[in-house]
C-alpha atoms as a PDB file:
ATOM      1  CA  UNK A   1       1.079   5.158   1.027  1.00  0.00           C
ATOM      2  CA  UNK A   2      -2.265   4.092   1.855  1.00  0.00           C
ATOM      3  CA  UNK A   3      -3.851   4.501   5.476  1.00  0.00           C
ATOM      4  CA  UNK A   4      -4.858   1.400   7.451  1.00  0.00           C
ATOM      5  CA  UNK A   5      -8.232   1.378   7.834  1.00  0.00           C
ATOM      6  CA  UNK A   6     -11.397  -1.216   8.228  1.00  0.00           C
ATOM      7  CA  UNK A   7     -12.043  -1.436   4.567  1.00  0.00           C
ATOM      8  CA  UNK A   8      -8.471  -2.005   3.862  1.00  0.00           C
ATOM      9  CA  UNK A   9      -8.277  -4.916   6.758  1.00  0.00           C
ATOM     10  CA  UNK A  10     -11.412  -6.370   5.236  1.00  0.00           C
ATOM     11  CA  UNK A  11      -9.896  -7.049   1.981  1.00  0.00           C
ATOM     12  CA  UNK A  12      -6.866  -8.474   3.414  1.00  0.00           C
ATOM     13  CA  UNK A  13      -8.604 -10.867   5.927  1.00  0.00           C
ATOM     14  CA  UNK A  14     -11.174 -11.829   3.528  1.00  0.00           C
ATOM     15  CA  UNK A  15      -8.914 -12.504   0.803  1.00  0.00           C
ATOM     16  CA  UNK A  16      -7.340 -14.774   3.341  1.00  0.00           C
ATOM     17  CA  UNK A  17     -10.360 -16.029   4.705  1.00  0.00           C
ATOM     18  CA  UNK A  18     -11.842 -17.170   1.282  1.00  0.00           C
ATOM     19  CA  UNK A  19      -8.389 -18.572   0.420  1.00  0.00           C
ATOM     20  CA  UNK A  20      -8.694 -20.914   3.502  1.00  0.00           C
ATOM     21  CA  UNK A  21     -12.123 -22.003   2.665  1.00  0.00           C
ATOM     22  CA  UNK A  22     -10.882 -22.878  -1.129  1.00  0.00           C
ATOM     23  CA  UNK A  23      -7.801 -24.903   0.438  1.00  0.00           C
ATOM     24  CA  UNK A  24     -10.417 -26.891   2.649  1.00  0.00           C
ATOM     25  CA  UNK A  25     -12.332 -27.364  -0.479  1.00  0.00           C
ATOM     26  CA  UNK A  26      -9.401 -28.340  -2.238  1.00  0.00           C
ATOM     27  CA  UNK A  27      -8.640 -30.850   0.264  1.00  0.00           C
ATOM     28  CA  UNK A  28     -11.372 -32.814   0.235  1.00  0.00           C
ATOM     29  CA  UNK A  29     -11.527 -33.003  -3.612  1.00  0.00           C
ATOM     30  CA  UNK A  30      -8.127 -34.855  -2.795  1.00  0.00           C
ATOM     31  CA  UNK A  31      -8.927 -36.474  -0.087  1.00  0.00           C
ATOM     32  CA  UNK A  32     -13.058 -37.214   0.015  1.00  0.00           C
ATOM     33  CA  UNK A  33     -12.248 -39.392   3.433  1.00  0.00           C
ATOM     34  CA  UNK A  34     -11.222 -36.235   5.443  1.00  0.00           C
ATOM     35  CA  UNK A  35     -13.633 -34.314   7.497  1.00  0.00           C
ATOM     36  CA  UNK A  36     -14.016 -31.179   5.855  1.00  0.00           C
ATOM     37  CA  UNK A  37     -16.710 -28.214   7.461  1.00  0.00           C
ATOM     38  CA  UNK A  38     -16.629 -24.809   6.679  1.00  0.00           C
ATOM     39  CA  UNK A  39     -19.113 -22.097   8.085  1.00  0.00           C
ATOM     40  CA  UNK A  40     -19.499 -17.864   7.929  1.00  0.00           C
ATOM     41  CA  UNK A  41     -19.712 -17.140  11.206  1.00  0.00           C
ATOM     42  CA  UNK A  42     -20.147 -13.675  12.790  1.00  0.00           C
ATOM     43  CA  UNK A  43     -19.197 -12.020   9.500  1.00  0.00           C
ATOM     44  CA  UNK A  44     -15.764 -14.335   9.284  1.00  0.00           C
ATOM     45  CA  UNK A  45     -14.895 -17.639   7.759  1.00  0.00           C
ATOM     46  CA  UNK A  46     -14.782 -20.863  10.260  1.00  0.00           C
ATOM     47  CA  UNK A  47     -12.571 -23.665   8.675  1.00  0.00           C
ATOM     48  CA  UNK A  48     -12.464 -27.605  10.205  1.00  0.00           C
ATOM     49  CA  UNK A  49      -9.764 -29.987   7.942  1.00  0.00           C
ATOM     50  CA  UNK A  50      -8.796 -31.734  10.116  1.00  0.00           C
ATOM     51  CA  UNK A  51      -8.241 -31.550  14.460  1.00  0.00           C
ATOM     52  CA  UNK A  52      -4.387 -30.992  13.440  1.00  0.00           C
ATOM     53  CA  UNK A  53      -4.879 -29.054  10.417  1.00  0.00           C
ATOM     54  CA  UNK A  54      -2.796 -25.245  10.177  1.00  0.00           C
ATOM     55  CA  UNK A  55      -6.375 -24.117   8.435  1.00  0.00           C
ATOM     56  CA  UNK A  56      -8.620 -25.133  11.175  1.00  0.00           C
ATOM     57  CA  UNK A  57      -9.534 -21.632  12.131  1.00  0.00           C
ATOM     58  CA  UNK A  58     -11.566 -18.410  11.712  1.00  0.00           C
ATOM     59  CA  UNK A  59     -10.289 -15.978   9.906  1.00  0.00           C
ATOM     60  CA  UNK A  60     -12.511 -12.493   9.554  1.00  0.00           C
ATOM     61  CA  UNK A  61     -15.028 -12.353  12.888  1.00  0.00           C
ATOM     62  CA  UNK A  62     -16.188  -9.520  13.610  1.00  0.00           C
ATOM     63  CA  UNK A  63     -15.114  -6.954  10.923  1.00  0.00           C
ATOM     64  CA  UNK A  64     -18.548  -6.532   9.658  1.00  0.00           C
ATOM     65  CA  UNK A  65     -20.611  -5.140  12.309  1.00  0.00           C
ATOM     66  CA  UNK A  66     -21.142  -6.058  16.103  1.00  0.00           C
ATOM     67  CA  UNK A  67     -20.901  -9.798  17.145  1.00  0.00           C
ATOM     68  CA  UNK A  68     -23.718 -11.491  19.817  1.00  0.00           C
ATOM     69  CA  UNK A  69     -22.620 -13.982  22.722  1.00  0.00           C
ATOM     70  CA  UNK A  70     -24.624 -15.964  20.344  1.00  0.00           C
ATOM     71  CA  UNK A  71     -21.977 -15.991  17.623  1.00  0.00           C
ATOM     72  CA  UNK A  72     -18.646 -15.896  19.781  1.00  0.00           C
ATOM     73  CA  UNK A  73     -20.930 -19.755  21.266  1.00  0.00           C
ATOM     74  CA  UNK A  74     -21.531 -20.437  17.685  1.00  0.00           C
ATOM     75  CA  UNK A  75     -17.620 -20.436  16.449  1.00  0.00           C
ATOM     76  CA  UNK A  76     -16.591 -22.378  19.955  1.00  0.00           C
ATOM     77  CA  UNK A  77     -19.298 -25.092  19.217  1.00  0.00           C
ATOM     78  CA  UNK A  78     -18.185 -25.020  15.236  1.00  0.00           C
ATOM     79  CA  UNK A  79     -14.846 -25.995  16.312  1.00  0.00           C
ATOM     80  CA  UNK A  80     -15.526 -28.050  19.653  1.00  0.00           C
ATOM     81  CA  UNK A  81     -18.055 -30.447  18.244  1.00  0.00           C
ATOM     82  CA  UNK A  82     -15.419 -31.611  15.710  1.00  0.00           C
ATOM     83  CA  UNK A  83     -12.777 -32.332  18.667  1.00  0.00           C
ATOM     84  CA  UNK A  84     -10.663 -29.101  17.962  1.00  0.00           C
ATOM     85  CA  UNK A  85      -9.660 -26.719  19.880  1.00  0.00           C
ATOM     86  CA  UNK A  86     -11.319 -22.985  18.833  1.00  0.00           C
ATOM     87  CA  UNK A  87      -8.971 -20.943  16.933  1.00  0.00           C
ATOM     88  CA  UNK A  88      -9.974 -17.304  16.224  1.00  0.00           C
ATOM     89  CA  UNK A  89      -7.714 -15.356  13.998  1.00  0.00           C
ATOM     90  CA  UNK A  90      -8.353 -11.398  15.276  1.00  0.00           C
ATOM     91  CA  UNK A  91      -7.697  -8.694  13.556  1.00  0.00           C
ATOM     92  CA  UNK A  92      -7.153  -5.788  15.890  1.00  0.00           C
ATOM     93  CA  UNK A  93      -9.355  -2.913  14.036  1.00  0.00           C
ATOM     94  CA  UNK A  94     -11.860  -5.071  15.542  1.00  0.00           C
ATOM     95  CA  UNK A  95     -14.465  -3.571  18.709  1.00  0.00           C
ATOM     96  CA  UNK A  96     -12.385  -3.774  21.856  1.00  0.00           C
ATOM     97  CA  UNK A  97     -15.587  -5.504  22.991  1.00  0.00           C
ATOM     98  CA  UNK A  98     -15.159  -8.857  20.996  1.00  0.00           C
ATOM     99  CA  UNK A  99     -11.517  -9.498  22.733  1.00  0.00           C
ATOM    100  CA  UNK A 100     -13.850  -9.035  26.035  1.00  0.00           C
ATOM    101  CA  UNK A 101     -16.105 -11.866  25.384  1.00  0.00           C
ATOM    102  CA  UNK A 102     -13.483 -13.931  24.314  1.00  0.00           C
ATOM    103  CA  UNK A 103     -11.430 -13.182  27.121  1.00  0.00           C
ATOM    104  CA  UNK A 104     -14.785 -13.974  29.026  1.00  0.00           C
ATOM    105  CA  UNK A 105     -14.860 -17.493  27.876  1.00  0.00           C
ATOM    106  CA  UNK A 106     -11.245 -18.494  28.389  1.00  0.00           C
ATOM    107  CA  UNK A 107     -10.063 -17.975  25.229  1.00  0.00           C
ATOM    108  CA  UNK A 108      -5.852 -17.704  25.560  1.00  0.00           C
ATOM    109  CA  UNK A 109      -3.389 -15.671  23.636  1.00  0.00           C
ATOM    110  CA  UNK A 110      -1.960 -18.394  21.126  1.00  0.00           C
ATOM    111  CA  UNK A 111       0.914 -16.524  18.912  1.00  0.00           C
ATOM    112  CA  UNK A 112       1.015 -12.606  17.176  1.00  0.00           C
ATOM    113  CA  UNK A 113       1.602 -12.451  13.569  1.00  0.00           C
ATOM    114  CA  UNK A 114       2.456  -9.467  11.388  1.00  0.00           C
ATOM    115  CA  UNK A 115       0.273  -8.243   8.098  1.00  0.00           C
ATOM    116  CA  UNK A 116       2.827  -7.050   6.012  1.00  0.00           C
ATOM    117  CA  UNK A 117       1.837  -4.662   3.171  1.00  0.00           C
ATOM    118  CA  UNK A 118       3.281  -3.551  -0.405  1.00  0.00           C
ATOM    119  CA  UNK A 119       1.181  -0.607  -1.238  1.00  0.00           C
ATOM    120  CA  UNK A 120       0.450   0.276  -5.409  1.00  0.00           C
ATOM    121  CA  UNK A 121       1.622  -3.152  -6.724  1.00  0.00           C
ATOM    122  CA  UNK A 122       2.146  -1.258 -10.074  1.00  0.00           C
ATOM    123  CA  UNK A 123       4.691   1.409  -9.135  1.00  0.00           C
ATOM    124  CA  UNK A 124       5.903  -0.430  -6.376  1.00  0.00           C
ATOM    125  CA  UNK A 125       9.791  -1.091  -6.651  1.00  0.00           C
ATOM    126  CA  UNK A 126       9.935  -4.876  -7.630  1.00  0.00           C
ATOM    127  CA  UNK A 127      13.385  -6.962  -5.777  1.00  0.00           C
ATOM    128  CA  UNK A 128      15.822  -7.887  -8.246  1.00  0.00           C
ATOM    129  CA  UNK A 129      16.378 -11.282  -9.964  1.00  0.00           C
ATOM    130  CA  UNK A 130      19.534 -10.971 -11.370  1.00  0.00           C
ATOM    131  CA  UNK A 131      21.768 -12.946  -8.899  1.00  0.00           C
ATOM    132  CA  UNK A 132      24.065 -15.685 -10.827  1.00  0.00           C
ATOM    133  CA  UNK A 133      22.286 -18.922 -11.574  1.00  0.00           C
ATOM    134  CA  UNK A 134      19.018 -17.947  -9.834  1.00  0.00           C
ATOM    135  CA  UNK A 135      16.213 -18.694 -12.146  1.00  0.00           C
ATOM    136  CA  UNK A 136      12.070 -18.997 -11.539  1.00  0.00           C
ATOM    137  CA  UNK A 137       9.358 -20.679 -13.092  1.00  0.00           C
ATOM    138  CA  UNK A 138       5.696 -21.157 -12.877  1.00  0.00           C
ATOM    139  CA  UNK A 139       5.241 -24.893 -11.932  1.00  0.00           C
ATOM    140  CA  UNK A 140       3.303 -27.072 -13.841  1.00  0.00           C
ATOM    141  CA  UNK A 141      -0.403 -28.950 -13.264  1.00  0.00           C
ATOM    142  CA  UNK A 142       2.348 -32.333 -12.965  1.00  0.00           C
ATOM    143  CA  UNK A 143       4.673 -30.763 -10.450  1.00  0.00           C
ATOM    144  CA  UNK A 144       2.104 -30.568  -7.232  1.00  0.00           C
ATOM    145  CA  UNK A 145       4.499 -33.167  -5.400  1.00  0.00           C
ATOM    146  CA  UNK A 146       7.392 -32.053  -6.850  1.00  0.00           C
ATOM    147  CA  UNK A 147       6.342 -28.429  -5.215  1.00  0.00           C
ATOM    148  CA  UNK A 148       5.105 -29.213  -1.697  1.00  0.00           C
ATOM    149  CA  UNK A 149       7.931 -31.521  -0.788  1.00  0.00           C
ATOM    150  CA  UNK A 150      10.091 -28.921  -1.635  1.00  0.00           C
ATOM    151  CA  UNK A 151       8.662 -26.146  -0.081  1.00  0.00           C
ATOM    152  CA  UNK A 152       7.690 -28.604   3.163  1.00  0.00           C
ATOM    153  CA  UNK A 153      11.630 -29.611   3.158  1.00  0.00           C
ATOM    154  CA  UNK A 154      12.366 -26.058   3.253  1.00  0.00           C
ATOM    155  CA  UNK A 155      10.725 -25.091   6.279  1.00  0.00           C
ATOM    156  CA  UNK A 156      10.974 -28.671   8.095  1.00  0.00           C
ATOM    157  CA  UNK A 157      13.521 -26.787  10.660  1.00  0.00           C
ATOM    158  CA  UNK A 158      10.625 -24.601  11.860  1.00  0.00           C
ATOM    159  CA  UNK A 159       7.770 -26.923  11.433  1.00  0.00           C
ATOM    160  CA  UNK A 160       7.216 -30.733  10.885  1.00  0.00           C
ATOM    161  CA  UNK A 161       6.756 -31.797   7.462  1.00  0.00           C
ATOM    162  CA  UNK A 162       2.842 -33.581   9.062  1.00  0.00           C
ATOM    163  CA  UNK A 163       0.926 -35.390   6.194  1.00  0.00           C
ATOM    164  CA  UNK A 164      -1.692 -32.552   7.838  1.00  0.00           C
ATOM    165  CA  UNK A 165       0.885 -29.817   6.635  1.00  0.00           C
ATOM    166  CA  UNK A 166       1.168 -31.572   3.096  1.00  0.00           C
ATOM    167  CA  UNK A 167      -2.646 -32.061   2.594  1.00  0.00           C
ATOM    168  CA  UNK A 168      -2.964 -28.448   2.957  1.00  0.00           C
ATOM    169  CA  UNK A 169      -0.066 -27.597   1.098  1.00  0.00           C
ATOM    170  CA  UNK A 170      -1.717 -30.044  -1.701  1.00  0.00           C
ATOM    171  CA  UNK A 171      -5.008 -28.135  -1.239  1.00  0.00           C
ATOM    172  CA  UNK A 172      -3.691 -24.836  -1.975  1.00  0.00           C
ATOM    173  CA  UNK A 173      -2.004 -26.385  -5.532  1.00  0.00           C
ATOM    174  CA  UNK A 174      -4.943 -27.099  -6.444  1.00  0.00           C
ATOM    175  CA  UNK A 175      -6.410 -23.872  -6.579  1.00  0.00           C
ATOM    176  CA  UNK A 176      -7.738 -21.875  -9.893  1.00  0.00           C
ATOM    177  CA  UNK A 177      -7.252 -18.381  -8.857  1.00  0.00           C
ATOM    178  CA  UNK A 178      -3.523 -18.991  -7.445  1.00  0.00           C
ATOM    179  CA  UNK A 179       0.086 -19.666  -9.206  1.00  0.00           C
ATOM    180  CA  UNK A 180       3.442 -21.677  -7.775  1.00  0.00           C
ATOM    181  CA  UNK A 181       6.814 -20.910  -8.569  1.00  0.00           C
ATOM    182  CA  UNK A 182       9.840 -23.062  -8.467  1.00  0.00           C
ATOM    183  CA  UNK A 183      13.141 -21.606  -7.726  1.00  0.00           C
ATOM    184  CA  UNK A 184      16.702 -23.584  -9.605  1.00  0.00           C
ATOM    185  CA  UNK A 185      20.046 -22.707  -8.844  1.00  0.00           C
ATOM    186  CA  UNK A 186      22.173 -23.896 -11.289  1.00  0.00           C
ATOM    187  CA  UNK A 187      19.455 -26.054 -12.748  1.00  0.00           C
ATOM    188  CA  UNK A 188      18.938 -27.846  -9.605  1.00  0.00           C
ATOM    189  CA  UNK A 189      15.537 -27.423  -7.708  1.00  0.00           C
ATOM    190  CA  UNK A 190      16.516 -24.825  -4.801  1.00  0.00           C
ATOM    191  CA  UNK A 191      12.734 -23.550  -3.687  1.00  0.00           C
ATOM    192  CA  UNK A 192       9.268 -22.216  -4.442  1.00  0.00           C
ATOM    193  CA  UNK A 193       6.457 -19.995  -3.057  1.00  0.00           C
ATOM    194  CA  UNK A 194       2.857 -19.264  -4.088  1.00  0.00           C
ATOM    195  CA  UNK A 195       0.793 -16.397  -4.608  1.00  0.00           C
ATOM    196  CA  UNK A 196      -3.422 -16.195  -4.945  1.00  0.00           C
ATOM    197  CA  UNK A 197      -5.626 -13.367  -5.955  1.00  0.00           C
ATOM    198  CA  UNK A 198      -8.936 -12.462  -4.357  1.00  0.00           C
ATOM    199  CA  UNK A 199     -10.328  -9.031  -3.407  1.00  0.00           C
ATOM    200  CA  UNK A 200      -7.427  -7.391  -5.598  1.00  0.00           C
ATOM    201  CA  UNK A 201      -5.056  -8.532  -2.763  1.00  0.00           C
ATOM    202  CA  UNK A 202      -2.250 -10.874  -4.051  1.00  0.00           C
ATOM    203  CA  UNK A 203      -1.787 -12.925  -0.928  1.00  0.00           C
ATOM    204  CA  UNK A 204       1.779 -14.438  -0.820  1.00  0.00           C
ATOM    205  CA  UNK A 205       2.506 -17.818   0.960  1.00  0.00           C
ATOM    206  CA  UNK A 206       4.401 -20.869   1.445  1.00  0.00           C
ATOM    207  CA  UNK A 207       7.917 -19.424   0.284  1.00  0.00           C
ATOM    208  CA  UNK A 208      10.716 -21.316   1.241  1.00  0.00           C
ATOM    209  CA  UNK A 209      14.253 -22.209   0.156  1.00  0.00           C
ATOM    210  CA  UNK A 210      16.258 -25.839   0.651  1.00  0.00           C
ATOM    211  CA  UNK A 211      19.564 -25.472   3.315  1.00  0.00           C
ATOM    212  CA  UNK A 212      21.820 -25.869   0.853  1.00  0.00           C
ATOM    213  CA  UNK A 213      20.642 -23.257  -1.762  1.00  0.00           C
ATOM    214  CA  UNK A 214      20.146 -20.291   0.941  1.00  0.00           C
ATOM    215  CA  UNK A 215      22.151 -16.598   1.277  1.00  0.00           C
ATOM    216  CA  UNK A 216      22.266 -17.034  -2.885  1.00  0.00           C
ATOM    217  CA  UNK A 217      19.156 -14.607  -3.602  1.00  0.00           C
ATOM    218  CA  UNK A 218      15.882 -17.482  -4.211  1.00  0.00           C
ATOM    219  CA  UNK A 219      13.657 -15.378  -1.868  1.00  0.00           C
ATOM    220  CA  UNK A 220      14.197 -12.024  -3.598  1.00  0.00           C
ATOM    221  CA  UNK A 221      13.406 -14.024  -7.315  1.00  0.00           C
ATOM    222  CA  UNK A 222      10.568 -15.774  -6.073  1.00  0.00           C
ATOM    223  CA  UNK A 223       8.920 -12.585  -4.600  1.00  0.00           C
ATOM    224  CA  UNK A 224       9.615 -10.545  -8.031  1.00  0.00           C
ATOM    225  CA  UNK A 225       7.754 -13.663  -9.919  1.00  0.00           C
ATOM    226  CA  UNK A 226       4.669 -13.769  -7.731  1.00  0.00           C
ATOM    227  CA  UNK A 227       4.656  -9.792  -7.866  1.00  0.00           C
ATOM    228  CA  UNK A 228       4.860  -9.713 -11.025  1.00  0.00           C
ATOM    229  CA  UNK A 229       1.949 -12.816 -11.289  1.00  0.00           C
ATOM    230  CA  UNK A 230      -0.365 -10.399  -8.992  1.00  0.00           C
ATOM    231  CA  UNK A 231      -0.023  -7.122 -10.997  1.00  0.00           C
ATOM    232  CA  UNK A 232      -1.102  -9.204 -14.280  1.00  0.00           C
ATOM    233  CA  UNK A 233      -4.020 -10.422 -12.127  1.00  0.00           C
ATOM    234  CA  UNK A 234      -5.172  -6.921 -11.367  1.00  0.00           C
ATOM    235  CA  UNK A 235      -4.161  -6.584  -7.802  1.00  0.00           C
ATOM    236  CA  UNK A 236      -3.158  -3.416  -6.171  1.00  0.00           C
ATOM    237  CA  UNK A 237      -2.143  -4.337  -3.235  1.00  0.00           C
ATOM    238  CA  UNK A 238       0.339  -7.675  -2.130  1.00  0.00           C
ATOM    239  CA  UNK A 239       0.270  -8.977   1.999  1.00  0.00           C
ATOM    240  CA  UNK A 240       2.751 -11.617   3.383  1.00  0.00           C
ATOM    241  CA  UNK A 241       2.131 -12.877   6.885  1.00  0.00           C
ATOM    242  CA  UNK A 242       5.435 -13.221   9.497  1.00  0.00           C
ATOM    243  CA  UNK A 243       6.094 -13.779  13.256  1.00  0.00           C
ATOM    244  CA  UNK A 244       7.671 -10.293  14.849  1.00  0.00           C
ATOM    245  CA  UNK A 245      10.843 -10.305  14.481  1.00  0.00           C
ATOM    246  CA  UNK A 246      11.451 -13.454  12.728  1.00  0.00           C
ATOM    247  CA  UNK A 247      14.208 -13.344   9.876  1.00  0.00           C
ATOM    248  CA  UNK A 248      11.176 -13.896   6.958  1.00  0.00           C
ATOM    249  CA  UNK A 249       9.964 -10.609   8.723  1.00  0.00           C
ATOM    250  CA  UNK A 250      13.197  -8.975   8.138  1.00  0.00           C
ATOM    251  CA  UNK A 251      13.316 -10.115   4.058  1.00  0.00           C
ATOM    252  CA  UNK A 252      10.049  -9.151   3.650  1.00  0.00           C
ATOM    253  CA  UNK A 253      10.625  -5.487   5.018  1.00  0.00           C
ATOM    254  CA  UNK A 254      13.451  -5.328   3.201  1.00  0.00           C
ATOM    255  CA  UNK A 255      11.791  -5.686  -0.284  1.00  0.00           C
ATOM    256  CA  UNK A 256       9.740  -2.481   1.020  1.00  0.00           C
ATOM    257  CA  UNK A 257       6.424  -4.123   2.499  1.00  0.00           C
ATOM    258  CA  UNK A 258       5.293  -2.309   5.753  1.00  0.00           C
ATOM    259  CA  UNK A 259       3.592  -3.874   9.038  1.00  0.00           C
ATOM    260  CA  UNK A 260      -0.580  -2.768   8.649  1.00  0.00           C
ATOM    261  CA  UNK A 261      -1.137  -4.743  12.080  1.00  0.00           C
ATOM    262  CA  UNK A 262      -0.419  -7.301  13.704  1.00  0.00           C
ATOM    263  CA  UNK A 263      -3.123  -9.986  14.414  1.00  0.00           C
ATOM    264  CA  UNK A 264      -3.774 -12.276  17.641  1.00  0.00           C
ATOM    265  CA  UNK A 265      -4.472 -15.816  17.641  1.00  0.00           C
ATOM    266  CA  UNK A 266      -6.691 -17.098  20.811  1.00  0.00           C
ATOM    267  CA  UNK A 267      -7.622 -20.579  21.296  1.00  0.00           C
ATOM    268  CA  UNK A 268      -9.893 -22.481  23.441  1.00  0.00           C
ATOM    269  CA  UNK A 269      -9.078 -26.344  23.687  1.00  0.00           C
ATOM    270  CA  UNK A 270     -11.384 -28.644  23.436  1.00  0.00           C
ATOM    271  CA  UNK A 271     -12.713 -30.000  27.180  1.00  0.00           C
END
């Protein structure tokens, strides 16, 4: 087991900072009439796709050294001249001081998340894929729409499937240095997750399973595939994001990841 430290949270925000700014980039290679902007901002990445967009954020500020008023103005104006409200993803191994001059400004506590860990990818105990009619597949260069939909369908109980949700769901398919997986049961299309590589971190994301095909083991096979993607990539170490508490928490933990921290989103709306 590996200690949480700054270097280690640097890896895993920066893996998922970078993987923001690619989706953005991504984006507007699909769509050239969206506003795209992205900017490093006191040491962190500052992505604009869109007022509405779930990637419309910073991700990274302030892991790299001490952050000026000048800065914590720079990523409110970055956000606030495009109509959006400032969203600051925080890592807490941050300085205490940063929450201070956020607090300062009237930045509000948005939602917590949990950085879930799976230390030494290559000795780590993989989840089984051997329940009955559960099979997984890499998806092919064809099957982008074929992949969002079903993934958006699968978590349209939790969150509305927006064409903003589905550009950036399109954005990340069209990355180089990331793989999707569908999950059948039975030969019929039953869900599908993706996993990117940067920093040695295989970041895992967008997992979801249809209604109809759930409680029959499509989590635990699509987790195994995009494990098993991330060691042949090189990466050591795999991180899933969850809400506390929330039952993707629970299957996550389950398949022997650990919490490393848990991260606060603030927000300042737009006046």
């Amino acid at each position: 087991m590996r200690f949480i430290d700054l270097d280690l949270a640097r890896r895993v925000e920066m893996a998922e900072a970078n993987a923001g700014r690619a989706c953005a980039e991504a984006c507007q290679r699909f769509h050239p009439e969206h506003s795209v902007a992205i900017e490093e901002i006191a040491g962190g990445v500052a992505v604009f796709a869109g007022v509405d967009s779930p990637i419309t954020q910073a991700i990274g500020v302030g892991l790299h050294g001490p952050v000026s008023d000048a800065e914590v103005d720079a990523l409110g104006d970055f956000f606030h001249s495009r109509n959006a409200s400032a969203a600051i993803e925080l890592c807490p191994l941050v300085e205490i001081s940063l929450y201070e001059r956020f607090a300062a400004r009237n930045y509000r506590l948005l939602e917590l998340t949990d950085v879930l860990i799976l230390d030494d990818l290559e000795t780590a105990r993989m989840p089984s894929t051997t329940s009955p009619g559960v099979t997984v597949r890499a998806s092919a260069p064809h099957e982008a729409k074929l992949w969002t939909q079903t993934v958006a369908e699968g978590f349209a109980e939790h969150y509305p499937v927006t064409e903003a949700m589905l550009d950036v769901m399109e954005g990340f398919y069209g990355r180089r240095d990331a793989c999707f997986f569908l999950a059948f049961v039975d030969g019929m299309v039953a869900g599908g997750g993706g996993v990117f590589a940067g920093h040695r971190v295989g970041g895992l994301f967008g997992a979801s399973t249809l209604p109809a095909f759930r409680r029959r083991g499509v989590q635990s096979a699509l987790l195994a595939a995009r494990l098993a993607w991330a060691v042949g990539q090189g990466c050591d170490l795999a991180v899933s994001f969850a809400r506390p508490g929330s039952v993707s928490h629970r299957n996550i933990e389950r398949n022997g990841f650990r919490v490393a921290y848990t991260r606060t989103k603030l927000i300042l709306p737009a006046s």
